[in-house]
C-alpha atoms as a PDB file:
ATOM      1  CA  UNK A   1      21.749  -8.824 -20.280  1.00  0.00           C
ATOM      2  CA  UNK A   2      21.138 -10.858 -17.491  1.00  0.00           C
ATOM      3  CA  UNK A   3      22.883 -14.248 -17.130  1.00  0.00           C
ATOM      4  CA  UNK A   4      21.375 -17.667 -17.407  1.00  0.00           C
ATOM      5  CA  UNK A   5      19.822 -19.446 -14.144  1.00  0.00           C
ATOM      6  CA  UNK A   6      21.842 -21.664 -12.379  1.00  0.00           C
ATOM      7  CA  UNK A   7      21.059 -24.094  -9.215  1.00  0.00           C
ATOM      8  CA  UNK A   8      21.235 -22.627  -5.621  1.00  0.00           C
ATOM      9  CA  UNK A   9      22.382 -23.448  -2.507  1.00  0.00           C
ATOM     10  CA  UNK A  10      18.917 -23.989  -1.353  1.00  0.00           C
ATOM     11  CA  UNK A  11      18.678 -27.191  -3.358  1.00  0.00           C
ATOM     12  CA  UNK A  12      17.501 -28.150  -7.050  1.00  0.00           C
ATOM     13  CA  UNK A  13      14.706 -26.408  -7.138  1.00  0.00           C
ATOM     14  CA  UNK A  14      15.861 -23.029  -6.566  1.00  0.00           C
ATOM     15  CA  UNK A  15      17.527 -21.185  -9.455  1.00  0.00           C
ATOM     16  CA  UNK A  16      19.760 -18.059  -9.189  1.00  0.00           C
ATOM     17  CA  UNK A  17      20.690 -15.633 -11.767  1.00  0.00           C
ATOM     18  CA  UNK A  18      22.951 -12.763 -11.766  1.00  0.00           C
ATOM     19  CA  UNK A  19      21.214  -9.277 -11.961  1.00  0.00           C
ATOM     20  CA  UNK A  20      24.409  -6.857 -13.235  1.00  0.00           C
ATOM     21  CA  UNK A  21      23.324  -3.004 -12.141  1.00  0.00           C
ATOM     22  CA  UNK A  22      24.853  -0.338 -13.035  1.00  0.00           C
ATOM     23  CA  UNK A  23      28.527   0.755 -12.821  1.00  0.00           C
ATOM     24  CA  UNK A  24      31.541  -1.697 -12.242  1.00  0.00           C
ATOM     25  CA  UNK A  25      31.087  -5.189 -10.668  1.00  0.00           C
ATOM     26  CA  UNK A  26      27.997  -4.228  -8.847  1.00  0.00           C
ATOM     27  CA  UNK A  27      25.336  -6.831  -8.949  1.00  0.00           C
ATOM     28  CA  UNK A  28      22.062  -8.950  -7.353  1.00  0.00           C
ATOM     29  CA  UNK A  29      21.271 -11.895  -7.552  1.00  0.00           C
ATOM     30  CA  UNK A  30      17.473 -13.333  -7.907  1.00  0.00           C
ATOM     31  CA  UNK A  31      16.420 -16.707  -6.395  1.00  0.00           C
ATOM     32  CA  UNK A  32      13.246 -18.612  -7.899  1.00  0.00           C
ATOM     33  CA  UNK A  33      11.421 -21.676  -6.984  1.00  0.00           C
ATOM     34  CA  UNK A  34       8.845 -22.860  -9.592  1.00  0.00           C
ATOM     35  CA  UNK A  35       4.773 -23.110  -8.433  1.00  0.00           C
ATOM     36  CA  UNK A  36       3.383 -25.983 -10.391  1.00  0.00           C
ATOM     37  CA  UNK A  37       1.408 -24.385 -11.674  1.00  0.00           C
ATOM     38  CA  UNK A  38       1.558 -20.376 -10.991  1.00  0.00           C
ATOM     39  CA  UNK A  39      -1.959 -19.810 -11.124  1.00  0.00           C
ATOM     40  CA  UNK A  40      -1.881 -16.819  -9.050  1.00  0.00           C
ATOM     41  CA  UNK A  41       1.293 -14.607 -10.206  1.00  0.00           C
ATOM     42  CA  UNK A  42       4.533 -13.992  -8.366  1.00  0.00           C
ATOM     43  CA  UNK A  43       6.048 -13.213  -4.984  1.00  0.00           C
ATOM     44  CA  UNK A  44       9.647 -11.172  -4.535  1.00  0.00           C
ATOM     45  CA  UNK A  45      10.857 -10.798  -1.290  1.00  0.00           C
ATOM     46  CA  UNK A  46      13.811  -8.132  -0.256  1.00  0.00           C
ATOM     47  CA  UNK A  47      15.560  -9.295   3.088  1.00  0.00           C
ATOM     48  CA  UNK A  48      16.556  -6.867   5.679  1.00  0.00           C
ATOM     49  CA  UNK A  49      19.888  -5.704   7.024  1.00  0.00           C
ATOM     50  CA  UNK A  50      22.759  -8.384   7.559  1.00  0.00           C
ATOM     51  CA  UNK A  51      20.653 -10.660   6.473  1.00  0.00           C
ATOM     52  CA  UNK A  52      19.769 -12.993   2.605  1.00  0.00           C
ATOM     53  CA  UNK A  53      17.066 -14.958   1.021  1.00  0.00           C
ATOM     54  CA  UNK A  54      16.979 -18.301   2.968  1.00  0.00           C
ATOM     55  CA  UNK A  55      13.437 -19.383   4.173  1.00  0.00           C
ATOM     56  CA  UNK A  56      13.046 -22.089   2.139  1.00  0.00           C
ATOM     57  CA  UNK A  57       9.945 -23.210   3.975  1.00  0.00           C
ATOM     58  CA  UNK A  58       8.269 -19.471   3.158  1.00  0.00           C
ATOM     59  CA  UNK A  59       9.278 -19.830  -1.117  1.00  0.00           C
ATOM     60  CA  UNK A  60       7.740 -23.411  -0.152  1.00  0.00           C
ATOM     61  CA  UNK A  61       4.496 -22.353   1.153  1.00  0.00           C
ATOM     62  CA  UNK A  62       3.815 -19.388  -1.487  1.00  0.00           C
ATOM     63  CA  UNK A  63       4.587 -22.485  -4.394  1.00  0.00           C
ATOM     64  CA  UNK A  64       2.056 -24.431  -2.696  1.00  0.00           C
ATOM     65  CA  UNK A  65      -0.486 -21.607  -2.985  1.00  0.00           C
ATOM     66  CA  UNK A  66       0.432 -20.908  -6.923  1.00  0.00           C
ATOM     67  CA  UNK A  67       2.819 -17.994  -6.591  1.00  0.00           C
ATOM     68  CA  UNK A  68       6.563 -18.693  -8.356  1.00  0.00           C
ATOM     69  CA  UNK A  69       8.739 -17.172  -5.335  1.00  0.00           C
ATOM     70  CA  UNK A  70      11.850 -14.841  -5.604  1.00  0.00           C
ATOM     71  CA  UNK A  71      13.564 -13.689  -3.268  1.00  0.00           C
ATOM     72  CA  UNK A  72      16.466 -10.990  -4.250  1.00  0.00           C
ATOM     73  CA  UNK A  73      19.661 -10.646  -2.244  1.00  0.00           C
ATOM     74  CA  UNK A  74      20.849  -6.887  -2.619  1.00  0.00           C
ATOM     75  CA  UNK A  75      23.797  -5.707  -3.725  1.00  0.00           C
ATOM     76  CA  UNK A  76      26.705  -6.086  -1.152  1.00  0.00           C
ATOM     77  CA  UNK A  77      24.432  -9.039   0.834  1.00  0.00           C
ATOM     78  CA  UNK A  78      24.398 -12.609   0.983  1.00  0.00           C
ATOM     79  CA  UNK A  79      25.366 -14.313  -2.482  1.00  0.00           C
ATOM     80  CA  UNK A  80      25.805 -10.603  -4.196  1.00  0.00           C
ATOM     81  CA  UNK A  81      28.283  -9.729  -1.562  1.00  0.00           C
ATOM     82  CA  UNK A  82      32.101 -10.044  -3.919  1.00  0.00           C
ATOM     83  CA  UNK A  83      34.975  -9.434  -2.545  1.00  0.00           C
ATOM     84  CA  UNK A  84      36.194  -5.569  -1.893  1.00  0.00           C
ATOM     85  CA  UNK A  85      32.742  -5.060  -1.100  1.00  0.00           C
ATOM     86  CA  UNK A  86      31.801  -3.483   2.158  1.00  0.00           C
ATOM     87  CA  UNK A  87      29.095  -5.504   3.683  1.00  0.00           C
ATOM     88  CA  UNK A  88      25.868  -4.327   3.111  1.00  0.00           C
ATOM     89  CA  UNK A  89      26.806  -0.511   2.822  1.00  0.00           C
ATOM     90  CA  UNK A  90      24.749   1.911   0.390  1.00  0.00           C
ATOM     91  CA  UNK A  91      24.810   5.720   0.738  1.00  0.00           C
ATOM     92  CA  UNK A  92      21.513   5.971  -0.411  1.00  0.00           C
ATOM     93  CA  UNK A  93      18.589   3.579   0.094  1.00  0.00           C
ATOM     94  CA  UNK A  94      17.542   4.323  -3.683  1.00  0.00           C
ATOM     95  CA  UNK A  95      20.232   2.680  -4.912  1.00  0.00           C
ATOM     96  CA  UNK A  96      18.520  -0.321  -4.099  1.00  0.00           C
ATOM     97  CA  UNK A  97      16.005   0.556  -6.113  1.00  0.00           C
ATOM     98  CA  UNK A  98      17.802  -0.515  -9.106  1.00  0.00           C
ATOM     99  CA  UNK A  99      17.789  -4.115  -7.495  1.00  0.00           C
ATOM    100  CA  UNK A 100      13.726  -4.478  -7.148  1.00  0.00           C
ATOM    101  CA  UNK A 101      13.542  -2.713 -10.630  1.00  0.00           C
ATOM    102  CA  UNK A 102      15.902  -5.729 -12.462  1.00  0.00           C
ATOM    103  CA  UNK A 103      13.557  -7.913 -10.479  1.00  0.00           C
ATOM    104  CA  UNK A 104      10.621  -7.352 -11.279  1.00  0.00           C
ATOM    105  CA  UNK A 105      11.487  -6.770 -15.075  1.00  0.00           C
ATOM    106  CA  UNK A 106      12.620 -10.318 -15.205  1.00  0.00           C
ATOM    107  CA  UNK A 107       9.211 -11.152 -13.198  1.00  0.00           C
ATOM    108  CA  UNK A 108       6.754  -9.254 -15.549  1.00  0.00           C
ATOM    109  CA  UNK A 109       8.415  -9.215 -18.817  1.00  0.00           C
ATOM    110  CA  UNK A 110      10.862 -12.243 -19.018  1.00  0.00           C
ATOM    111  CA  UNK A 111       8.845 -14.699 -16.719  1.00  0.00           C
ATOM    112  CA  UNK A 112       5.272 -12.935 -18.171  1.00  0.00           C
ATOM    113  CA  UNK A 113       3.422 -12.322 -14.701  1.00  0.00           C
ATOM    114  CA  UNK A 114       0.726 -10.062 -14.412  1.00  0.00           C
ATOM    115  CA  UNK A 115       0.307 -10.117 -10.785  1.00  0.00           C
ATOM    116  CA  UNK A 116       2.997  -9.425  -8.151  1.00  0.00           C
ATOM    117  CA  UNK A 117       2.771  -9.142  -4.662  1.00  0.00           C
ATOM    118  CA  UNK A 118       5.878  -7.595  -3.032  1.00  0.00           C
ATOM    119  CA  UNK A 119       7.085  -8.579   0.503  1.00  0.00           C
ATOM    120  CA  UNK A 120       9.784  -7.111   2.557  1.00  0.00           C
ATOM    121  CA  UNK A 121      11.102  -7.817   5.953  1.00  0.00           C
ATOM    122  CA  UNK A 122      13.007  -5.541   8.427  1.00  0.00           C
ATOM    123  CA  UNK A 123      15.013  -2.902   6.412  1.00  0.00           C
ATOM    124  CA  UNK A 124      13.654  -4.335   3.343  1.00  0.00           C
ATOM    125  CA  UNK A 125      10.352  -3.432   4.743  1.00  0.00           C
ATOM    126  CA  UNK A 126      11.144  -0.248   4.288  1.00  0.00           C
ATOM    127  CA  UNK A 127      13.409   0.177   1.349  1.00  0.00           C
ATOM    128  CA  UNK A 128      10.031  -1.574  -0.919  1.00  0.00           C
ATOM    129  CA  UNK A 129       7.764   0.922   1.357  1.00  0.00           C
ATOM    130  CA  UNK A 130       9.970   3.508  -0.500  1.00  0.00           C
ATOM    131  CA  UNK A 131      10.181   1.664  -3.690  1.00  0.00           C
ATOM    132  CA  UNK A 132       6.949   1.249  -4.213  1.00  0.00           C
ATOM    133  CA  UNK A 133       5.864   5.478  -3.428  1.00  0.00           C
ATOM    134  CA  UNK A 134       7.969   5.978  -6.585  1.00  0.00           C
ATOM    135  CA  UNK A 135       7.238   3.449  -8.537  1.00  0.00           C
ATOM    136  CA  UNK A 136       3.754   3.578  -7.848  1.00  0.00           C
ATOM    137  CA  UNK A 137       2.231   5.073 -11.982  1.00  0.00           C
ATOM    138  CA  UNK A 138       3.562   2.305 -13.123  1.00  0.00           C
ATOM    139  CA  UNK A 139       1.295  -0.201 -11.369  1.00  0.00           C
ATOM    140  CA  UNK A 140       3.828  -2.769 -10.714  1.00  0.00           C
ATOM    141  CA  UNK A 141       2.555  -4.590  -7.690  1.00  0.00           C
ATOM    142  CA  UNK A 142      -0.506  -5.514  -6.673  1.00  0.00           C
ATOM    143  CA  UNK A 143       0.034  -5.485  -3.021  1.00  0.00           C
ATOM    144  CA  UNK A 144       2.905  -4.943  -0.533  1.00  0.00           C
ATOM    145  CA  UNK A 145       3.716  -7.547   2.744  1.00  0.00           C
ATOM    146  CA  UNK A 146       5.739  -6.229   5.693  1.00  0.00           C
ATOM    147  CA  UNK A 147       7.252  -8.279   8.402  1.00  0.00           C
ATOM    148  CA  UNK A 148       8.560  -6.312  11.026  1.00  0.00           C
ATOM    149  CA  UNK A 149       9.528  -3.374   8.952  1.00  0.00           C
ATOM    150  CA  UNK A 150      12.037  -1.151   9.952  1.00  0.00           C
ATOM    151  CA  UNK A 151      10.331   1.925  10.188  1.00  0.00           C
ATOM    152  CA  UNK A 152      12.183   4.159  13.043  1.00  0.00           C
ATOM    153  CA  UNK A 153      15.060   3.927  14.881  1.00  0.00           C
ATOM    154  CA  UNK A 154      14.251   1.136  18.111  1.00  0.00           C
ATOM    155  CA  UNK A 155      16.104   3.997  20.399  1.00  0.00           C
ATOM    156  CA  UNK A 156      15.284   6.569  23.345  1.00  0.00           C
ATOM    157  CA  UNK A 157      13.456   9.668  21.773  1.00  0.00           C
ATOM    158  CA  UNK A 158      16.838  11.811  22.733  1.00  0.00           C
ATOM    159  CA  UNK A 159      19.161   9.351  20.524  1.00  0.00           C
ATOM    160  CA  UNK A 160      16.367   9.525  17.913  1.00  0.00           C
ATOM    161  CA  UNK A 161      16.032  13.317  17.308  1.00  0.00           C
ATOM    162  CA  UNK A 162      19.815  14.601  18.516  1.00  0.00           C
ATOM    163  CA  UNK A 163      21.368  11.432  17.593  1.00  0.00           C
ATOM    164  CA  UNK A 164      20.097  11.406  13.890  1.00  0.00           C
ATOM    165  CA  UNK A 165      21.105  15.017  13.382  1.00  0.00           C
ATOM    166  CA  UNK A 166      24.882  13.910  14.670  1.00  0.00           C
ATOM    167  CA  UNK A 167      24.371  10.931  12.125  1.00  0.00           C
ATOM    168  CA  UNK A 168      23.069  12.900   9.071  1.00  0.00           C
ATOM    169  CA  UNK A 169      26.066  14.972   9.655  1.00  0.00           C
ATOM    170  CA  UNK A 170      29.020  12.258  10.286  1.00  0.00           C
ATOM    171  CA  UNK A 171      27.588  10.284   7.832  1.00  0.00           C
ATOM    172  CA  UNK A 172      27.854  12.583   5.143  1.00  0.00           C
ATOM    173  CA  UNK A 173      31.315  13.162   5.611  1.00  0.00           C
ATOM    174  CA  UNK A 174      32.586  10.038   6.860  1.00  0.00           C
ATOM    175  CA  UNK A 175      29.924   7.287   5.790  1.00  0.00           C
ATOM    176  CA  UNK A 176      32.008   4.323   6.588  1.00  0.00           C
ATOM    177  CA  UNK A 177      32.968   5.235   9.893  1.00  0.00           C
ATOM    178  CA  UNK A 178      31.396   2.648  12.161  1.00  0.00           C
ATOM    179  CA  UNK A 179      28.899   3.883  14.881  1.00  0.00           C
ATOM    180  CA  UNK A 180      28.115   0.342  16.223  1.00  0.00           C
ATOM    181  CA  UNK A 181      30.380  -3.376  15.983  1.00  0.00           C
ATOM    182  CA  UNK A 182      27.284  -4.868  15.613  1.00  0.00           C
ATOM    183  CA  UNK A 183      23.576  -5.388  16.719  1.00  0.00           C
ATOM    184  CA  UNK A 184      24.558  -7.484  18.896  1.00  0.00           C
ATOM    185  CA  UNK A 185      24.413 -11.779  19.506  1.00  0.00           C
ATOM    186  CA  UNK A 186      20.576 -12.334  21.093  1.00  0.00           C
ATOM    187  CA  UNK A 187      18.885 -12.564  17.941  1.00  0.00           C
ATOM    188  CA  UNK A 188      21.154 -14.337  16.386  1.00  0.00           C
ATOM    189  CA  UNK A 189      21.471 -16.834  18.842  1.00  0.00           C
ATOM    190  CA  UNK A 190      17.133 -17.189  18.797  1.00  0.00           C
ATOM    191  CA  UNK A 191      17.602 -18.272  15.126  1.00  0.00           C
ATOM    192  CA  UNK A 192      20.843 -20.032  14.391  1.00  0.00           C
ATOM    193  CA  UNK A 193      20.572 -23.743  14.606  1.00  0.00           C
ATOM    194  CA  UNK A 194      23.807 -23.575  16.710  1.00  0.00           C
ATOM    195  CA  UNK A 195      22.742 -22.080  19.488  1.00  0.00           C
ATOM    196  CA  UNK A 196      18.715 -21.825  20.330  1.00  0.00           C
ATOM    197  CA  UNK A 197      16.977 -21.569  17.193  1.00  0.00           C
ATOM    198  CA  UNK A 198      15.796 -24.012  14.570  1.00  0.00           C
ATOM    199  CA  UNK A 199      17.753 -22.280  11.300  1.00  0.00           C
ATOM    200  CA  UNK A 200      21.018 -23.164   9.582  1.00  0.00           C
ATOM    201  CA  UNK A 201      22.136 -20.803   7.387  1.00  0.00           C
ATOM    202  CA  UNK A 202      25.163 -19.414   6.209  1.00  0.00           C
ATOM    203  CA  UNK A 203      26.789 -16.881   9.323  1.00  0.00           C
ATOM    204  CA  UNK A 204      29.779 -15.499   6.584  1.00  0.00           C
ATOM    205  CA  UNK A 205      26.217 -13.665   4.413  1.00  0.00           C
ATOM    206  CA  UNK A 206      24.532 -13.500   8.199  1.00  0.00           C
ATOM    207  CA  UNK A 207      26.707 -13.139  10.757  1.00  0.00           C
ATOM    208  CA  UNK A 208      25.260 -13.666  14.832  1.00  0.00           C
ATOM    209  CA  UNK A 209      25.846 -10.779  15.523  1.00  0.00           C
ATOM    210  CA  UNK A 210      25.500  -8.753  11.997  1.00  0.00           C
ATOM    211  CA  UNK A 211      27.837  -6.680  10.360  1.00  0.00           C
ATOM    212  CA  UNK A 212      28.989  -3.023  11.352  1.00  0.00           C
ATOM    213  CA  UNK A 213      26.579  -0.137  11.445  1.00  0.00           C
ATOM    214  CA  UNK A 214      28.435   2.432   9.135  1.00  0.00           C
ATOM    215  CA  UNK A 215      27.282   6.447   9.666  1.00  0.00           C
ATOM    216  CA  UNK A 216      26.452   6.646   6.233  1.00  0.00           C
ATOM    217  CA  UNK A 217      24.315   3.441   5.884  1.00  0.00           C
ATOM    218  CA  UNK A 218      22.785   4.786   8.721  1.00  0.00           C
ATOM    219  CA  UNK A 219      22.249   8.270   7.797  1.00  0.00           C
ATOM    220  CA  UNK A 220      20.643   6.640   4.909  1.00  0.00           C
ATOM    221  CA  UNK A 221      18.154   4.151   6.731  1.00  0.00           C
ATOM    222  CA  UNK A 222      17.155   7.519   8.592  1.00  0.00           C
ATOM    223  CA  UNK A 223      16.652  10.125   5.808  1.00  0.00           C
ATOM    224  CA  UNK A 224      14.473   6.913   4.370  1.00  0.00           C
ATOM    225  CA  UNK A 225      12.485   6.888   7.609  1.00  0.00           C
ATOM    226  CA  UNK A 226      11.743  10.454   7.635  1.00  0.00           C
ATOM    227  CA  UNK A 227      10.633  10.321   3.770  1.00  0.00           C
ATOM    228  CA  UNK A 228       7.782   7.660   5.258  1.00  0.00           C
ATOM    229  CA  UNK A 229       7.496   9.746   8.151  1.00  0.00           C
ATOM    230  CA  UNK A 230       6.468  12.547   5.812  1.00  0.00           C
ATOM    231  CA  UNK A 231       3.973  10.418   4.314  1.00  0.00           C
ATOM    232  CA  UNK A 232       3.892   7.753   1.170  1.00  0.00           C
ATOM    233  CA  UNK A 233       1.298   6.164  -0.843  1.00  0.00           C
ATOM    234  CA  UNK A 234       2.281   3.357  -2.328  1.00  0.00           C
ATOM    235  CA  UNK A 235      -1.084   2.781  -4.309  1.00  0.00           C
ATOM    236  CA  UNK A 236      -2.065  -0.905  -3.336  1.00  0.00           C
ATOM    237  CA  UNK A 237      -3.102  -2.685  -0.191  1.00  0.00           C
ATOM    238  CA  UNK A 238      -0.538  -3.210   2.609  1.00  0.00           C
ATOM    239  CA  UNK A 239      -0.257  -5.185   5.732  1.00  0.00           C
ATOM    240  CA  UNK A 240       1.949  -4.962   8.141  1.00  0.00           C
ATOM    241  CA  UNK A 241       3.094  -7.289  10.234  1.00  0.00           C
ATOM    242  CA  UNK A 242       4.523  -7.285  13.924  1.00  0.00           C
ATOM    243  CA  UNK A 243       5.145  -9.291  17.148  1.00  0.00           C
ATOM    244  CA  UNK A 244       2.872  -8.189  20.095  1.00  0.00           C
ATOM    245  CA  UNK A 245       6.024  -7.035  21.961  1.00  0.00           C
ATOM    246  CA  UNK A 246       9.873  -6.244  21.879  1.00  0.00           C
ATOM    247  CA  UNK A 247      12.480  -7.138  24.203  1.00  0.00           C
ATOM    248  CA  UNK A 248      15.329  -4.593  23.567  1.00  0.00           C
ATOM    249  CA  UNK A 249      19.107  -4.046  24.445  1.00  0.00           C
ATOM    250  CA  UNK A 250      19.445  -7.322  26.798  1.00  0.00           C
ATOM    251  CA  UNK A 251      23.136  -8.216  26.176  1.00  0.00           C
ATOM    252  CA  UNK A 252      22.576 -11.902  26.791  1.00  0.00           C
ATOM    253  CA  UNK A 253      19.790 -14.202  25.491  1.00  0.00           C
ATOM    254  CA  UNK A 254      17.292 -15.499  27.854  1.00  0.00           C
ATOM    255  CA  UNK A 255      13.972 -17.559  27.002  1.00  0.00           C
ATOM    256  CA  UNK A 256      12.062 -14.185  26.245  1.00  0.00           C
ATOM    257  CA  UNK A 257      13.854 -13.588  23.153  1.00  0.00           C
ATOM    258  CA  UNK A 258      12.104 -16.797  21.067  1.00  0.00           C
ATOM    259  CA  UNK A 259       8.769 -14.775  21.955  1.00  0.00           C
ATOM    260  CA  UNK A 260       9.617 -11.398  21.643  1.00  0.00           C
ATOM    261  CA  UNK A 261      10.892  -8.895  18.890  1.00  0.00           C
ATOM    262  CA  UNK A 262      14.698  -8.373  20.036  1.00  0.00           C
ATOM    263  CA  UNK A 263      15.663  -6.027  17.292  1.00  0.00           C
ATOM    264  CA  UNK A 264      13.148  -3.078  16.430  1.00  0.00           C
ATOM    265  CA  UNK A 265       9.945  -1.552  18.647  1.00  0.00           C
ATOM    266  CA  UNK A 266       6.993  -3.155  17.199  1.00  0.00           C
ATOM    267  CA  UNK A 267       5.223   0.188  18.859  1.00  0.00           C
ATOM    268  CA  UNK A 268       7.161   2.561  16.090  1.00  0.00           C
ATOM    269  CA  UNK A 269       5.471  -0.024  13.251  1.00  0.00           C
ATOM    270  CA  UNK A 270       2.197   0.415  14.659  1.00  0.00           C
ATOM    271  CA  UNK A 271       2.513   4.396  14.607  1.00  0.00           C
ATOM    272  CA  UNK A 272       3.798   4.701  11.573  1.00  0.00           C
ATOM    273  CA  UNK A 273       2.096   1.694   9.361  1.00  0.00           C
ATOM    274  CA  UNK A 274      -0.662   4.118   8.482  1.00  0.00           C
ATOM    275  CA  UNK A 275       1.701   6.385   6.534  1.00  0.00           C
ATOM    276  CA  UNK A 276       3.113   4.034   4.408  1.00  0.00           C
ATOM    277  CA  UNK A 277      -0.399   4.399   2.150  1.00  0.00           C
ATOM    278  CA  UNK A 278      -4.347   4.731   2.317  1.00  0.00           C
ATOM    279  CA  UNK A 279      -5.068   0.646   2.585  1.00  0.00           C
ATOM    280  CA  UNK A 280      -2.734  -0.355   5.289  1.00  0.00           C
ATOM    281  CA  UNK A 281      -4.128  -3.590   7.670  1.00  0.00           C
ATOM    282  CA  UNK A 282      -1.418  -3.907  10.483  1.00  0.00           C
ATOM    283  CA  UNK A 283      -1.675  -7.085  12.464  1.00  0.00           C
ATOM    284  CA  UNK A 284      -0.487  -7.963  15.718  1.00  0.00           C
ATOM    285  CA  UNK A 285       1.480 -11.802  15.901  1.00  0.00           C
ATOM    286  CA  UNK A 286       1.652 -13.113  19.384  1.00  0.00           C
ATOM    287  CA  UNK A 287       4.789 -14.309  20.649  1.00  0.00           C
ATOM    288  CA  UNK A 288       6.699 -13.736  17.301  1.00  0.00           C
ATOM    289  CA  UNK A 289      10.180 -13.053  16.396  1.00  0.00           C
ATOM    290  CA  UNK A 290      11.282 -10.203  15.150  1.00  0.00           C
ATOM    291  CA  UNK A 291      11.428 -12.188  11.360  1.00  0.00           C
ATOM    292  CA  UNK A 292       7.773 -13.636  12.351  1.00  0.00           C
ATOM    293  CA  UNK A 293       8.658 -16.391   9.636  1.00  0.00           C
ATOM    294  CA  UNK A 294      11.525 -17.639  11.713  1.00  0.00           C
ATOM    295  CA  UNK A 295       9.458 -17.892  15.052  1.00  0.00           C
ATOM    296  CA  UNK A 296       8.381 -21.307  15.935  1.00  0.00           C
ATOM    297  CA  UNK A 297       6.190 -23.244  14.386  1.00  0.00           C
ATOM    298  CA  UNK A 298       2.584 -22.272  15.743  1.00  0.00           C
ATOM    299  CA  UNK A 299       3.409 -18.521  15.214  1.00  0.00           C
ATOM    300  CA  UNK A 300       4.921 -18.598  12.013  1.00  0.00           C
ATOM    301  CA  UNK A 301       2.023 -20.970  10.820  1.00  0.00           C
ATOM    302  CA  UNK A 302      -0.349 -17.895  12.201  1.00  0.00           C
ATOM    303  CA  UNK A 303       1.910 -15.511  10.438  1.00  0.00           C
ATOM    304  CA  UNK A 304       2.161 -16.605   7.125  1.00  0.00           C
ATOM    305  CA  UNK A 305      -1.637 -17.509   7.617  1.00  0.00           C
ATOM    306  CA  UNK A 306      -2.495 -13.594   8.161  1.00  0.00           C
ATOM    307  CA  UNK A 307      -0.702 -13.536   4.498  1.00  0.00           C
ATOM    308  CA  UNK A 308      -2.686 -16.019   3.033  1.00  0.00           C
ATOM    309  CA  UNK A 309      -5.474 -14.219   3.832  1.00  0.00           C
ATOM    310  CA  UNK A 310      -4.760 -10.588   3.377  1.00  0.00           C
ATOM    311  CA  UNK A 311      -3.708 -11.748  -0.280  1.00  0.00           C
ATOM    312  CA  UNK A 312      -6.884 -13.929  -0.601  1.00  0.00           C
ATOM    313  CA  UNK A 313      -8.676 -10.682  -0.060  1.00  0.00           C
ATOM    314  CA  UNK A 314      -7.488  -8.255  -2.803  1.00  0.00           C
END
């Protein structure tokens, strides 16, 4: 039984509602704004790592096209995250599974939508990758969006192939040792209205510099990769999309960063895009950020325009 919508922090128009998922005090929590009218179905977004739904001007421009928008914070993220918790930790990307599933019953059965497109950004690009490979007999979605997915590690080829075997095994035994403090402050600092970006937003659910990498969160995010790796096919048209270029492992932010992906190599989305299914349409975004709907204004118009009309299209 899910619990009864409630206002947001986004404003009045956004609603929240507790998603309970299995086993103790675990939960999600599902954000909606209204289309007037939804002519054309539904949109759920799934954030990425150290991150939570927030964009108001990207539920704002789906509305205005006829898609209700929802955007789902995960369990252990953003407004799910309850005290006790470790910060975005899982052991298993599945588990998050359970998450989109509540979701998108309360889409399609509560909310009566026949037509769903599902969008995920960064790790969340490639936990619905995965998602929707084993979900895909049920014909849930009708097409999958991917900003800057997360689809290998953004490291050296040594610390990719020798590092994720010292991973898979550390993580197994001691998942929440931490590898890494952080990811770092440059992105943060490219977004955050505090410092040289345009977005306020709450830094306790999305800290500058994120939250701990854990080995077993980790091992997790890689045994996902090498699934995709392997080869999905997630039934329905995808596209993919990525900044023309990444600007990795500077310590301090410079100008570059506001044009630049500063978190993952956009050249590991372009190789492995095609695997995620047999109707993938990966498009390069000039001077974008590594969330191409935070990048400033020109390129996130562009992005969210390459949306418009991939969607427009199937």
């Amino acid at each position: 039984m899910h619990t009864g919508p409630m206002t947001d922090v986004l404003g009045a128009d956004y609603e929240i509602r507790t998603l309970p998922l299995g086993g103790g005090d675990v939960s999600a929590t599902l954000v909606r704004l209204r289309a007037r009218p939804a002519s054309r179905g539904a949109v759920l977004y799934v954030h990425g790592f150290a991150d939570y739904f927030f964009q108001k001007h990207v539920a704002e421009h789906f509305a205005a096209r006829g898609f209700d928008f929802y955007g789902v914070d995960l369990r252990a993220y953003g407004r799910s995250l309850r005290p006790g918790e470790t910060a975005n930790f899982v052991a298993d990307l599945a588990e998050h599974f359970e998450e989109i599933d509540a979701a998108v019953r309360v889409i399609r059965e509560e909310d009566g939508h026949r037509r769903l497109v599902l969008m995920g950004h960064s790790t969340g690009g490639l936990i619905t990758s995965l998602w929707a490979h084993e979900r895909r007999a049920d014909d849930l979605i009708d097409a999958l969006v991917l900003n800057s997915p997360w689809l290998d590690l953004a490291e050296p080829w040594l610390v990719r192939t020798a590092g994720s075997a010292l991973v898979r095994g550390v993580g197994r035994v001691a998942p929440r040792l931490v590898v890494r403090k952080g990811l770092g402050p440059v992105y943060g600092q490219s977004i955050h209205s505090d410092h040289h970006g345009e977005w306020d937003y709450d830094t306790t659910w999305k800290p500058i510099e994120a939250f701990p990498v854990l080995a077993g969160w980790l091992r997790a995010v890689r045994r996902g990769q090498a699934r995709l790796h392997r080869g999905l096919d997630v039934g329905v048209p995808v596209l993919v999309l990525r900044s023309a270029r990444s600007h990795l492992r500077a310590r301090c932010w410079t100008p570059e960063a506001m044009t630049s992906d500063t978190v993952l190599d956009v050249e590991h989305m372009q190789r492995w895009a095609p695997r995620i299914g047999r109707r993938v349409t990966v498009v390069r975004v000039d001077n974008g950020m590594h969330d191409l709907f935070l990048s400033v204004g020109p390129v996130r118009a562009r992005a969210l325009a390459e949306v418009d009309g991939f969607l427009d299209g199937i």
